[in-house]
N, C-alpha and C. Protein backbone atom coordinates (compact mmCIF):
# COMPACT_ATOMS: atom_id res chain seq x y z
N UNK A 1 111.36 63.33 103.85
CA UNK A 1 110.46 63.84 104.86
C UNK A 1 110.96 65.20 105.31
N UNK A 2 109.99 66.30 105.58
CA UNK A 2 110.66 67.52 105.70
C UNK A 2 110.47 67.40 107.06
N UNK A 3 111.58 69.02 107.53
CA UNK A 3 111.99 68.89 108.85
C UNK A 3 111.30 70.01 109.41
N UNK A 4 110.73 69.94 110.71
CA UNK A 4 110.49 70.66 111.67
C UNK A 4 111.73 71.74 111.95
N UNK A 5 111.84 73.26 111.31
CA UNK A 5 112.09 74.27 112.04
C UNK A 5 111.95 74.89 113.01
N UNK A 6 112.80 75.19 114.05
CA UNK A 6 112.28 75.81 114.82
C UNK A 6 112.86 77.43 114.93
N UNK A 7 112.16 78.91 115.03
CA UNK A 7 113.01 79.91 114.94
C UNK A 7 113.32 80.32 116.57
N UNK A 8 114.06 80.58 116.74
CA UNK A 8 114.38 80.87 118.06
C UNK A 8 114.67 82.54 118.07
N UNK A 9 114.45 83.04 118.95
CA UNK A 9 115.14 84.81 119.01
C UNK A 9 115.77 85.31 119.68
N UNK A 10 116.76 85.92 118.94
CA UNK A 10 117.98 86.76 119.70
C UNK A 10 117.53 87.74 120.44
N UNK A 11 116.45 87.96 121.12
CA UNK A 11 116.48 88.53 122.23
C UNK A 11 115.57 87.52 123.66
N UNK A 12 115.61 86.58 122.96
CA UNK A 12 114.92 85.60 124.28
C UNK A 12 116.27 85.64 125.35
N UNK A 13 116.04 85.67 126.40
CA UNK A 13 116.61 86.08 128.15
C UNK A 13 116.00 84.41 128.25
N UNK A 14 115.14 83.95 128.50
CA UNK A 14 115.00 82.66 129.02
C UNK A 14 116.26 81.72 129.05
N UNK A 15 116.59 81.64 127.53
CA UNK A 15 117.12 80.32 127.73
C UNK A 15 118.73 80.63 127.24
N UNK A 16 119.20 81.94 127.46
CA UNK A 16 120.48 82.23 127.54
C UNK A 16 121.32 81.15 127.91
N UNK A 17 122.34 80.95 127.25
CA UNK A 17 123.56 80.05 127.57
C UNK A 17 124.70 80.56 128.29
N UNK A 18 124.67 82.22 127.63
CA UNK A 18 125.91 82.98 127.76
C UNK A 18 125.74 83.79 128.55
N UNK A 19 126.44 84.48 129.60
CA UNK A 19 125.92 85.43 130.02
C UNK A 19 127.06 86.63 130.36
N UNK A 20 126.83 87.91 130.54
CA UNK A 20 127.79 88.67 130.61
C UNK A 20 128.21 88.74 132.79
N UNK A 21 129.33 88.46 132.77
CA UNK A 21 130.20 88.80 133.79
C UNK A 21 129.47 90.28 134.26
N UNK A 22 129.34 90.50 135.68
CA UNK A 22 129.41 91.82 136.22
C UNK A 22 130.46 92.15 136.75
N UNK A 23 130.76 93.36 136.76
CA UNK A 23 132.13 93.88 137.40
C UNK A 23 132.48 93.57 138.82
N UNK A 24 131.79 93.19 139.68
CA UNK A 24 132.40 92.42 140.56
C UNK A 24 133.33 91.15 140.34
N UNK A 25 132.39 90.17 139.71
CA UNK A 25 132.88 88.98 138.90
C UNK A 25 134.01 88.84 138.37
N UNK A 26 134.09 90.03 137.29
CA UNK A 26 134.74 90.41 136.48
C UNK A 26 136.44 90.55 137.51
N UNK A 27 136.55 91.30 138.27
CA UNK A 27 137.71 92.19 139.85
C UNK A 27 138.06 90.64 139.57
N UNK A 28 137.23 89.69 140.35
CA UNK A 28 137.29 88.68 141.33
C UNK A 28 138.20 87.79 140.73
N UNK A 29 137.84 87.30 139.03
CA UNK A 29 137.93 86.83 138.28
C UNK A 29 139.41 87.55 138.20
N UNK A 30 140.11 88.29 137.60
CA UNK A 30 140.89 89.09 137.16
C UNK A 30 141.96 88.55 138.62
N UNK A 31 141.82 89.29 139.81
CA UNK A 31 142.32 88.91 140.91
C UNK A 31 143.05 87.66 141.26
N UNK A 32 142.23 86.79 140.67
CA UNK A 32 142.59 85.03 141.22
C UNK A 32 143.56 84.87 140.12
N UNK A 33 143.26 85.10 138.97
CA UNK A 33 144.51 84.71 137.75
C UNK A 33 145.52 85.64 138.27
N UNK A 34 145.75 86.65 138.31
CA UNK A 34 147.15 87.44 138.78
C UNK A 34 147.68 86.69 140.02
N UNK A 35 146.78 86.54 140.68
CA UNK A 35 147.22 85.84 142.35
C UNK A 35 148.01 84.71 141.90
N UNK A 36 147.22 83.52 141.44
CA UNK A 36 147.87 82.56 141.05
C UNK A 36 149.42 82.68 139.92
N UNK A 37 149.42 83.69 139.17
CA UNK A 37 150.33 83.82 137.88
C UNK A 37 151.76 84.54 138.84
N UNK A 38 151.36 85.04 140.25
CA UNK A 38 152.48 85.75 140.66
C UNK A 38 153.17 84.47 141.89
N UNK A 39 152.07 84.37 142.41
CA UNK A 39 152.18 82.83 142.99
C UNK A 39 153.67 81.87 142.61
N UNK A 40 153.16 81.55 141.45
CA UNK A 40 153.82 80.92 140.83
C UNK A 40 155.43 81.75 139.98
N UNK A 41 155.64 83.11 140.02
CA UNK A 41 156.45 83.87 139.67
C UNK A 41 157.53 83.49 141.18
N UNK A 42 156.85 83.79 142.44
CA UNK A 42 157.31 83.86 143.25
C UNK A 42 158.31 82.50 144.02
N UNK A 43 157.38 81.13 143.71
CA UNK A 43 157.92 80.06 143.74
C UNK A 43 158.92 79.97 143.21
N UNK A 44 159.23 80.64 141.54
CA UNK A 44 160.32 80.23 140.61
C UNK A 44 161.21 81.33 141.12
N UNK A 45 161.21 82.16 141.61
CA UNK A 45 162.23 83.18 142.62
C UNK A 45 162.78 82.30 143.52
N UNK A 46 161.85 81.88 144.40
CA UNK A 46 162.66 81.03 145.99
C UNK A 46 163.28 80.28 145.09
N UNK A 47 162.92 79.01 144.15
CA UNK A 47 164.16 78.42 143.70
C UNK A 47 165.20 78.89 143.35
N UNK A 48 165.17 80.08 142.84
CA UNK A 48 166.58 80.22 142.24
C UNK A 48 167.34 81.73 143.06
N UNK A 49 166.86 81.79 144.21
CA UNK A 49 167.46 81.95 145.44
C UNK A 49 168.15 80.93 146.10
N UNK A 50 167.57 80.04 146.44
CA UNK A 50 167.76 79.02 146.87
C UNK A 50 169.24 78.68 146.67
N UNK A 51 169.14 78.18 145.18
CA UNK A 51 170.52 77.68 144.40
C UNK A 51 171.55 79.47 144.67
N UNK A 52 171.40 80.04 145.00
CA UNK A 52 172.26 81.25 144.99
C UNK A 52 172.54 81.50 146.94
N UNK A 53 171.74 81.14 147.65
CA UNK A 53 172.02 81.11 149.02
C UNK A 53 173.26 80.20 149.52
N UNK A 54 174.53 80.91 150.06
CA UNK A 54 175.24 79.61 150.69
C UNK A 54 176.79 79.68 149.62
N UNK A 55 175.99 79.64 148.17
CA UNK A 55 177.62 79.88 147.70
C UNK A 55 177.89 81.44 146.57
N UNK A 56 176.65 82.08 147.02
CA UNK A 56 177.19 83.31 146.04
C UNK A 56 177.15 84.15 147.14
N UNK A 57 175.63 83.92 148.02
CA UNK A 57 175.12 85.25 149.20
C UNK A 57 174.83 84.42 150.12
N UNK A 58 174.85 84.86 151.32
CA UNK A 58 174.82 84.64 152.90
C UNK A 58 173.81 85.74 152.92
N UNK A 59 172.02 85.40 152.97
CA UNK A 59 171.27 86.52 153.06
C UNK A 59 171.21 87.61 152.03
N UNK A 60 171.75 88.47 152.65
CA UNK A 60 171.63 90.02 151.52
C UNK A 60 173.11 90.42 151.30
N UNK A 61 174.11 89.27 151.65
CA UNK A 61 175.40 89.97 151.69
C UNK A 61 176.54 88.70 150.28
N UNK A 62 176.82 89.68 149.53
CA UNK A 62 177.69 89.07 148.39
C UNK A 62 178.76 88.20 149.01
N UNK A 63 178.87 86.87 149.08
CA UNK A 63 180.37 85.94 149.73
C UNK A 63 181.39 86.14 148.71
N UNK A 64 182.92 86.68 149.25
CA UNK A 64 183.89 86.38 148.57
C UNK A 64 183.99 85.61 147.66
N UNK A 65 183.68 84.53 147.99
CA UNK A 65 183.57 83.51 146.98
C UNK A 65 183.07 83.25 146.26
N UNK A 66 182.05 84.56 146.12
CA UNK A 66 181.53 84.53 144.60
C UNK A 66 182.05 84.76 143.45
N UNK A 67 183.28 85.55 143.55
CA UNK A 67 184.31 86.05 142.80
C UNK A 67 184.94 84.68 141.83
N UNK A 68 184.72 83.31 142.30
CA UNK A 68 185.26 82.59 141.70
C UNK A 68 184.11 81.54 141.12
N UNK A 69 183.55 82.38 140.42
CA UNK A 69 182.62 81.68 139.84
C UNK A 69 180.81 80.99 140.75
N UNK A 70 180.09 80.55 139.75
CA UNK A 70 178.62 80.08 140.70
C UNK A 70 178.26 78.98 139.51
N UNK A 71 178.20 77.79 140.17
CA UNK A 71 177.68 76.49 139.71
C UNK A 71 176.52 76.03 140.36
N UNK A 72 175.27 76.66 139.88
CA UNK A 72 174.29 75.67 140.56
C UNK A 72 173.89 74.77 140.79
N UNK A 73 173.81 73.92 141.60
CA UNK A 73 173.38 72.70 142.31
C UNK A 73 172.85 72.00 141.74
N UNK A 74 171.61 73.04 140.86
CA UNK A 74 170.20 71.92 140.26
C UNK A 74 171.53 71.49 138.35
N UNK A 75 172.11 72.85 138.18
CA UNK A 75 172.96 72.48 136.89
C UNK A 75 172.56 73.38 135.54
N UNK A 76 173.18 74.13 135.33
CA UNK A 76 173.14 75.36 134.47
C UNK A 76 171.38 74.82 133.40
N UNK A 77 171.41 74.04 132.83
CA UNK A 77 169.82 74.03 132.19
C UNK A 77 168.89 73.99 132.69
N UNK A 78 168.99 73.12 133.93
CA UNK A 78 167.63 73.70 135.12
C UNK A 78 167.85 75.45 135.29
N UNK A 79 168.75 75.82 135.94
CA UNK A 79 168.77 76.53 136.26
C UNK A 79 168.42 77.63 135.45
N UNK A 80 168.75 77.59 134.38
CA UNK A 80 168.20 78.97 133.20
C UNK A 80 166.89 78.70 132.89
N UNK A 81 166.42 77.60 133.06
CA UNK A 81 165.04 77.18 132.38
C UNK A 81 163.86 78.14 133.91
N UNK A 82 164.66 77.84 134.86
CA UNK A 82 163.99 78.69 136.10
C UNK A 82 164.15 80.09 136.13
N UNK A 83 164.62 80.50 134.99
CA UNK A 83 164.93 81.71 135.04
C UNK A 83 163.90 82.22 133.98
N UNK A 84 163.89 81.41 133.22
CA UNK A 84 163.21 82.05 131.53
C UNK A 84 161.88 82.19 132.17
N UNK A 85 161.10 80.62 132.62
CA UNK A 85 160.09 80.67 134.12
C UNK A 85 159.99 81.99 134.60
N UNK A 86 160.42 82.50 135.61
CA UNK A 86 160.17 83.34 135.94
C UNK A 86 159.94 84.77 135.40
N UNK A 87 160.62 84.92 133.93
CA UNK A 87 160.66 85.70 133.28
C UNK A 87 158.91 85.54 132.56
N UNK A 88 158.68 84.46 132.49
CA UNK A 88 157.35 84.28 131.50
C UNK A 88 156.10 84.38 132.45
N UNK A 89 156.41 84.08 134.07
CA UNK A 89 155.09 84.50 134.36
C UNK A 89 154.84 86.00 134.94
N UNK A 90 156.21 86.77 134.92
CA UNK A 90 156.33 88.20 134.90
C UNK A 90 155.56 88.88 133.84
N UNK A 91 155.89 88.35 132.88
CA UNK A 91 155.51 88.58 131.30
C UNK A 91 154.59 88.56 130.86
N UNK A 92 153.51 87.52 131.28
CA UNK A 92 151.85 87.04 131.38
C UNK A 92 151.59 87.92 132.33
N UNK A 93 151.80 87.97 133.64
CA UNK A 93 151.12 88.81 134.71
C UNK A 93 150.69 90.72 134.19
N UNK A 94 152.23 90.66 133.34
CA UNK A 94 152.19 92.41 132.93
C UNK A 94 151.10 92.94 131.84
N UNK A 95 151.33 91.55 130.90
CA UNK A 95 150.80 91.87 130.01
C UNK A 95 148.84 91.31 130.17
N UNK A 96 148.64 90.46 131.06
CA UNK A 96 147.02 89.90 131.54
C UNK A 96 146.93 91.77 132.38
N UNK A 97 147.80 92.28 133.15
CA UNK A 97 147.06 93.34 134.47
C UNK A 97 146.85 94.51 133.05
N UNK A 98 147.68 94.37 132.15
CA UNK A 98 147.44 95.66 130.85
C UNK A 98 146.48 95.68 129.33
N UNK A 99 145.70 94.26 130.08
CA UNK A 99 144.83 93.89 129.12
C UNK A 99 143.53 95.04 128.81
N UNK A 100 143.20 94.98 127.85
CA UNK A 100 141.69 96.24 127.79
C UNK A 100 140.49 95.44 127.85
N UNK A 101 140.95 94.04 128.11
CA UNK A 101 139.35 93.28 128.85
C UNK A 101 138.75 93.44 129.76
N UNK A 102 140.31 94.01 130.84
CA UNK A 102 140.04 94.65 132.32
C UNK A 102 140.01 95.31 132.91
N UNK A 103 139.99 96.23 131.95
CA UNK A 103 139.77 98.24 132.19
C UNK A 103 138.52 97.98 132.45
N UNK A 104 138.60 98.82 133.38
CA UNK A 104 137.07 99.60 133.85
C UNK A 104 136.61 100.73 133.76
């Protein structure tokens, strides 16, 4: 039994699926992913402040006792893994704000 074709056209507007972003959209859109990607840069900072407050620095000031070494709390593989972290959403953020999707 043959089949019912139907042709449809690439310039029908009706029944679009897709549609193009306007440059507002576009800011807004762009905005919320950086927000969130630094967000989250920033979180993985306080942690690993955190683990460095108390036995390396007192605030903004180097403790003597840093001189003899720094064992973090959470334990050297957490602790680098919070580091690489932070390194990767630096890394995404630089490379998403230098994208040519979001030139204007």
């Amino acid at each position: 039994m043959p089949s019912q074709l139907k042709v449809i056209s690439g310039n029908d507007q009706g029944e679009s699926r897709h549609r193009t972003m306007v440059s507002e959209e576009n800011v807004r859109h762009f905005s919320s992913v950086t927000h969130s990607v630094l967000q989250e840069a920033q979180k993985t900072w306080t942690e690993i402040w955190k683990e460095l407050e108390g036995s390396v620095v007192d605030g903004v000031t180097v403790l003597p006792d840093a001189e003899d070494g720094f064992r973090p709390l959470c334990g050297w593989p957490e602790f680098l893994e919070k580091m690489w972290v932070l390194k990767h959403h630096l890394d995404y953020a630089t490379k998403y704000s230098e994208s040519k999707v979001y030139r204007y």
